[in-house]
C-alpha atoms as a PDB file:
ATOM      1  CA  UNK A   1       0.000   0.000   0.000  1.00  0.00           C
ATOM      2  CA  UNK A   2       1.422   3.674  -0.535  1.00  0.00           C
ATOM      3  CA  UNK A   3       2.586   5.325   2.719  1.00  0.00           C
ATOM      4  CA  UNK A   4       0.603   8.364   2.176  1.00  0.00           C
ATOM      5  CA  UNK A   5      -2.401   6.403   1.796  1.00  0.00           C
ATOM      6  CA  UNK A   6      -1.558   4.443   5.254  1.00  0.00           C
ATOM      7  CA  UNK A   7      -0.695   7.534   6.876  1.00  0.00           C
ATOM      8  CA  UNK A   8      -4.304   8.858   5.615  1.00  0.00           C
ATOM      9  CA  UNK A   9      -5.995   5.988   6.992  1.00  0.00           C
ATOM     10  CA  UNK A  10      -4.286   6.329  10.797  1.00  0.00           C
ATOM     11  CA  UNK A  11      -5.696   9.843  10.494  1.00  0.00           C
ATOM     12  CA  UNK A  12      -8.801   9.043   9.060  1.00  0.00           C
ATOM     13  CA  UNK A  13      -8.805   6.217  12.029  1.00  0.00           C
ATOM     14  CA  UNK A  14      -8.340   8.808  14.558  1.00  0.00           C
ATOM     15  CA  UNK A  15     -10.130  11.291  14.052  1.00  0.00           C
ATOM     16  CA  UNK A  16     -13.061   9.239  13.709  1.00  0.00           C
ATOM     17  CA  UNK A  17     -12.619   8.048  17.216  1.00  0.00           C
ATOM     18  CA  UNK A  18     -11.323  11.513  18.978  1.00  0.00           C
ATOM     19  CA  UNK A  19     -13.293  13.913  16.526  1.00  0.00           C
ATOM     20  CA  UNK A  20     -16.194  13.235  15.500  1.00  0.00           C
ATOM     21  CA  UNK A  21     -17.690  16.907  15.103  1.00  0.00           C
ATOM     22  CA  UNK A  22     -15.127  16.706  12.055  1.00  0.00           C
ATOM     23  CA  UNK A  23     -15.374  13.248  11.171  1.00  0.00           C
ATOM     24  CA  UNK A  24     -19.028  13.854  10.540  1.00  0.00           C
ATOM     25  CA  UNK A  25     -18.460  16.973   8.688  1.00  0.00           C
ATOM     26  CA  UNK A  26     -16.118  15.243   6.222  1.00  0.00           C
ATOM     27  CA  UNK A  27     -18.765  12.405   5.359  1.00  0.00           C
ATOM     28  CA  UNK A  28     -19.934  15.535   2.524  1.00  0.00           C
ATOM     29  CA  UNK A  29     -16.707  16.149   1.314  1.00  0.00           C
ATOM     30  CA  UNK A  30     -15.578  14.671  -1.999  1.00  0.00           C
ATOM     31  CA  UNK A  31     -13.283  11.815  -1.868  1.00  0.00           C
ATOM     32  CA  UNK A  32     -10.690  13.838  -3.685  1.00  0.00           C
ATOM     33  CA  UNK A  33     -10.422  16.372  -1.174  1.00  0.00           C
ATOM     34  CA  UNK A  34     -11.631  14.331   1.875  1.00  0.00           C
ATOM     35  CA  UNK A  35      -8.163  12.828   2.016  1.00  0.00           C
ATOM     36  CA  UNK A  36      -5.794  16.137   1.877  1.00  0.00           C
ATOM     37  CA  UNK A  37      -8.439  17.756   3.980  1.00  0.00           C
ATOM     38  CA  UNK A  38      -7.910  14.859   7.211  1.00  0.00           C
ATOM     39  CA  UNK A  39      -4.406  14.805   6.620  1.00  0.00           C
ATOM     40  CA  UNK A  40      -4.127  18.496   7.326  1.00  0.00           C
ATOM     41  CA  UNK A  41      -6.600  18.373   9.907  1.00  0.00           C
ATOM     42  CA  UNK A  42      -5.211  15.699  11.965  1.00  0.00           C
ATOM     43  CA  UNK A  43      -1.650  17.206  11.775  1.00  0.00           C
ATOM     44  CA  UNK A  44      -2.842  20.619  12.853  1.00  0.00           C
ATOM     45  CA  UNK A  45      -5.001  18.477  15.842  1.00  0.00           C
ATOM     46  CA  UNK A  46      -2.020  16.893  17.101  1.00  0.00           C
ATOM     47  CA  UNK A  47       0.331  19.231  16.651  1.00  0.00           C
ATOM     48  CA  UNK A  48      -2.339  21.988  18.871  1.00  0.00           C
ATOM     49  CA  UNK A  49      -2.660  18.840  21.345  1.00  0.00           C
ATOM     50  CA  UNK A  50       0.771  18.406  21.860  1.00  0.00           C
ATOM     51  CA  UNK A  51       1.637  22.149  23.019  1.00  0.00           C
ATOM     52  CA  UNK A  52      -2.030  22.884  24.618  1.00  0.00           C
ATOM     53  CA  UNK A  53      -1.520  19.227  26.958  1.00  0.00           C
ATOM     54  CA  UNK A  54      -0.025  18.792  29.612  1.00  0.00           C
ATOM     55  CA  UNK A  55       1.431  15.257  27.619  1.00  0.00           C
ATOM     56  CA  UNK A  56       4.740  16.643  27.496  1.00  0.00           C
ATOM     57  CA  UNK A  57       7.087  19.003  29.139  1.00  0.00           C
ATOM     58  CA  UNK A  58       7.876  22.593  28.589  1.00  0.00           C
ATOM     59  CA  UNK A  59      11.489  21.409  27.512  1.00  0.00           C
ATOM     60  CA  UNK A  60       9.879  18.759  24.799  1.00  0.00           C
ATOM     61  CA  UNK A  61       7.509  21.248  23.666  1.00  0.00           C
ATOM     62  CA  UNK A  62      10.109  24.017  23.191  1.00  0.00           C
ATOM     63  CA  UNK A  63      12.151  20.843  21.652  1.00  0.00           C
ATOM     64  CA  UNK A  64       9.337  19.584  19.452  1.00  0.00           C
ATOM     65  CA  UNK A  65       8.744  23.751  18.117  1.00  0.00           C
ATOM     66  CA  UNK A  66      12.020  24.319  16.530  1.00  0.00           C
ATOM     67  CA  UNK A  67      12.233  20.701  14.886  1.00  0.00           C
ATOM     68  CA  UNK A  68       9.013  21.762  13.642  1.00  0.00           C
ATOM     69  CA  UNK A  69      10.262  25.630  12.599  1.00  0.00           C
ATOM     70  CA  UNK A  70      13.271  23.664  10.738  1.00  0.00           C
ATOM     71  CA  UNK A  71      10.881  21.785   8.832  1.00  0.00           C
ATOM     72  CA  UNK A  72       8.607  24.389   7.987  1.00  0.00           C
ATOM     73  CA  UNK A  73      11.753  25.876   6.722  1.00  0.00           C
ATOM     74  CA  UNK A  74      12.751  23.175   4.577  1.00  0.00           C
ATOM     75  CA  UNK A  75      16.112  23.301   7.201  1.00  0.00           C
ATOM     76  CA  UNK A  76      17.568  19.486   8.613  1.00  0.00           C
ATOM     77  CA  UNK A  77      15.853  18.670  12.146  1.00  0.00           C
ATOM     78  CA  UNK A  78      16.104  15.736  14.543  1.00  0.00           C
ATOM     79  CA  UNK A  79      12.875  13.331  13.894  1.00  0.00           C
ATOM     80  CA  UNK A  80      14.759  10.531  15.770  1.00  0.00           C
ATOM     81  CA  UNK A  81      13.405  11.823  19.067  1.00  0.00           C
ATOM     82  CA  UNK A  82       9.939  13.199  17.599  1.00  0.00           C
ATOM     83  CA  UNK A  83       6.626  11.313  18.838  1.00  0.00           C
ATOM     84  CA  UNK A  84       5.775   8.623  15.720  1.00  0.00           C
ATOM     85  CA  UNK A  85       2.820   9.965  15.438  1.00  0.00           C
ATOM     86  CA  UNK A  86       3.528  13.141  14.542  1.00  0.00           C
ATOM     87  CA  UNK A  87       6.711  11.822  12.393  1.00  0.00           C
ATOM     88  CA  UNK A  88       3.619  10.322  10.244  1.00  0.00           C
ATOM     89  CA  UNK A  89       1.682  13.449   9.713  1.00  0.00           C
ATOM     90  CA  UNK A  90       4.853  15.284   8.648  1.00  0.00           C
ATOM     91  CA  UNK A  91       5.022  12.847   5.818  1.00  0.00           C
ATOM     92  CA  UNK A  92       1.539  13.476   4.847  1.00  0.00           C
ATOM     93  CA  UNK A  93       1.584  17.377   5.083  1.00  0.00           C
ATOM     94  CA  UNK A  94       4.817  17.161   3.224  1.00  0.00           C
ATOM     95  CA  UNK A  95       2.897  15.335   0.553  1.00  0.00           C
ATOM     96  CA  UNK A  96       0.621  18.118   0.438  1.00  0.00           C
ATOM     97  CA  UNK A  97       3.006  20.934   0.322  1.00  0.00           C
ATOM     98  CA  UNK A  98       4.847  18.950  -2.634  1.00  0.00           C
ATOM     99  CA  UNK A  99       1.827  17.742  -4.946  1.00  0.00           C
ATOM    100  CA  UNK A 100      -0.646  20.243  -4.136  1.00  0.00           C
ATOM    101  CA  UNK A 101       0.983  23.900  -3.120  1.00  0.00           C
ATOM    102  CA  UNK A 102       0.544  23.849   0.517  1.00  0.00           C
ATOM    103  CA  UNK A 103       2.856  26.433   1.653  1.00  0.00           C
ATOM    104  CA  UNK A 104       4.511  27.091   4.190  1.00  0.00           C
ATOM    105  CA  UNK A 105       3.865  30.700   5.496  1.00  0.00           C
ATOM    106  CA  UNK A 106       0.568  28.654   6.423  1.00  0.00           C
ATOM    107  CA  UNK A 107       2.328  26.404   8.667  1.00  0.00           C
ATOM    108  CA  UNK A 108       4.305  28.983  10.070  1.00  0.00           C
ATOM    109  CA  UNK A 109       1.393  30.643  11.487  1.00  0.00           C
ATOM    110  CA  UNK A 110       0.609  27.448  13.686  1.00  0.00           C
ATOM    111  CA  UNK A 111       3.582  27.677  14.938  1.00  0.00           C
ATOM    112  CA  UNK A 112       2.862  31.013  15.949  1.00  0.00           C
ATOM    113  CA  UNK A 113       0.136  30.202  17.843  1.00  0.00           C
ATOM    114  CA  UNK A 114       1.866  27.216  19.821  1.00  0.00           C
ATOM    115  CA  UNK A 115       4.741  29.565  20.760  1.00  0.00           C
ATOM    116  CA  UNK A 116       1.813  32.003  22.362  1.00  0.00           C
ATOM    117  CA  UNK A 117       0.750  28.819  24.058  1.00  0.00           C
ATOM    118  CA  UNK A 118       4.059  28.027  25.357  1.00  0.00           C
ATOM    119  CA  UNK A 119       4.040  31.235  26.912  1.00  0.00           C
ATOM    120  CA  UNK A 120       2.961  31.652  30.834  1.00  0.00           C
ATOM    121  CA  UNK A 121       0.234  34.314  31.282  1.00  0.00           C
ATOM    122  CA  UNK A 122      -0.757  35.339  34.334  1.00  0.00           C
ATOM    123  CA  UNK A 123      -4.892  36.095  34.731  1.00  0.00           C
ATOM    124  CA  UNK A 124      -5.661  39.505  34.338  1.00  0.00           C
ATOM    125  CA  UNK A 125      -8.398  38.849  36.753  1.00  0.00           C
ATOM    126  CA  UNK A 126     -10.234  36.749  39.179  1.00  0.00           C
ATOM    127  CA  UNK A 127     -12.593  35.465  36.628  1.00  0.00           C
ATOM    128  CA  UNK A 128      -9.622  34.094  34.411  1.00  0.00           C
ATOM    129  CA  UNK A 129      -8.472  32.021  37.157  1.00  0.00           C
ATOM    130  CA  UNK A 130     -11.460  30.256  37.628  1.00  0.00           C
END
């Protein structure tokens, strides 16, 4: 079977069992689209669950950012010590940005958002720290 098409099915697999508000939603999509559509999905999914968890530690999170920022950037990063999970869906978003134009100022602006996550806020007021 083609790897892409494997790595479509584990995301296809899981976010039919931790998504289903999406899942649903995707039953109307066209089978052409339906597959670049989960594969982005799921990579942005785990990707926001990894830095808005508390899975994994500041220091793997700041770790797990700039392998990402080097592969946004088309620069060499360490996926020896990435989870295999997410190794997967770089494949598949790589197939994207190759065969169909995904770029990359796109991704960049998720990355954006995790580093705002990474940061500590404190609560501007009683309400926030309920």
């Amino acid at each position: 079977m083609n790897p892409i098409h494997d790595i479509y099915y584990e995301s296809h697999r899981q976010l039919k069992q931790n998504s289903k508000s999406f899942y649903f939603a995707s039953i109307f999509l066209p089978p052409s689209i339906k597959e670049r559509i989960t594969l982005l999905y799921y990579f942005c999914r785990l990707t926001d669950d990894i830095f808005d968890e508390d899975t994994y530690s500041d220091a793997d999170k700041q770790y797990i950012w700039k392998q990402l920022y080097s592969w946004i950037h088309n620069k060499s990063y360490d996926s020896d010590h990435l989870p295999q999970d997410l190794k997967r869906t770089m494949l598949g978003v790589d197939y994207l940005r190759q065969n169909y134009g995904l770029c990359s100022e796109h991704l960049q602006l998720l990355l954006v958002g995790y580093a705002k996550d990474m940061q500590p806020r404190q609560p501007r007021n009683f309400e926030e720290t309920l």
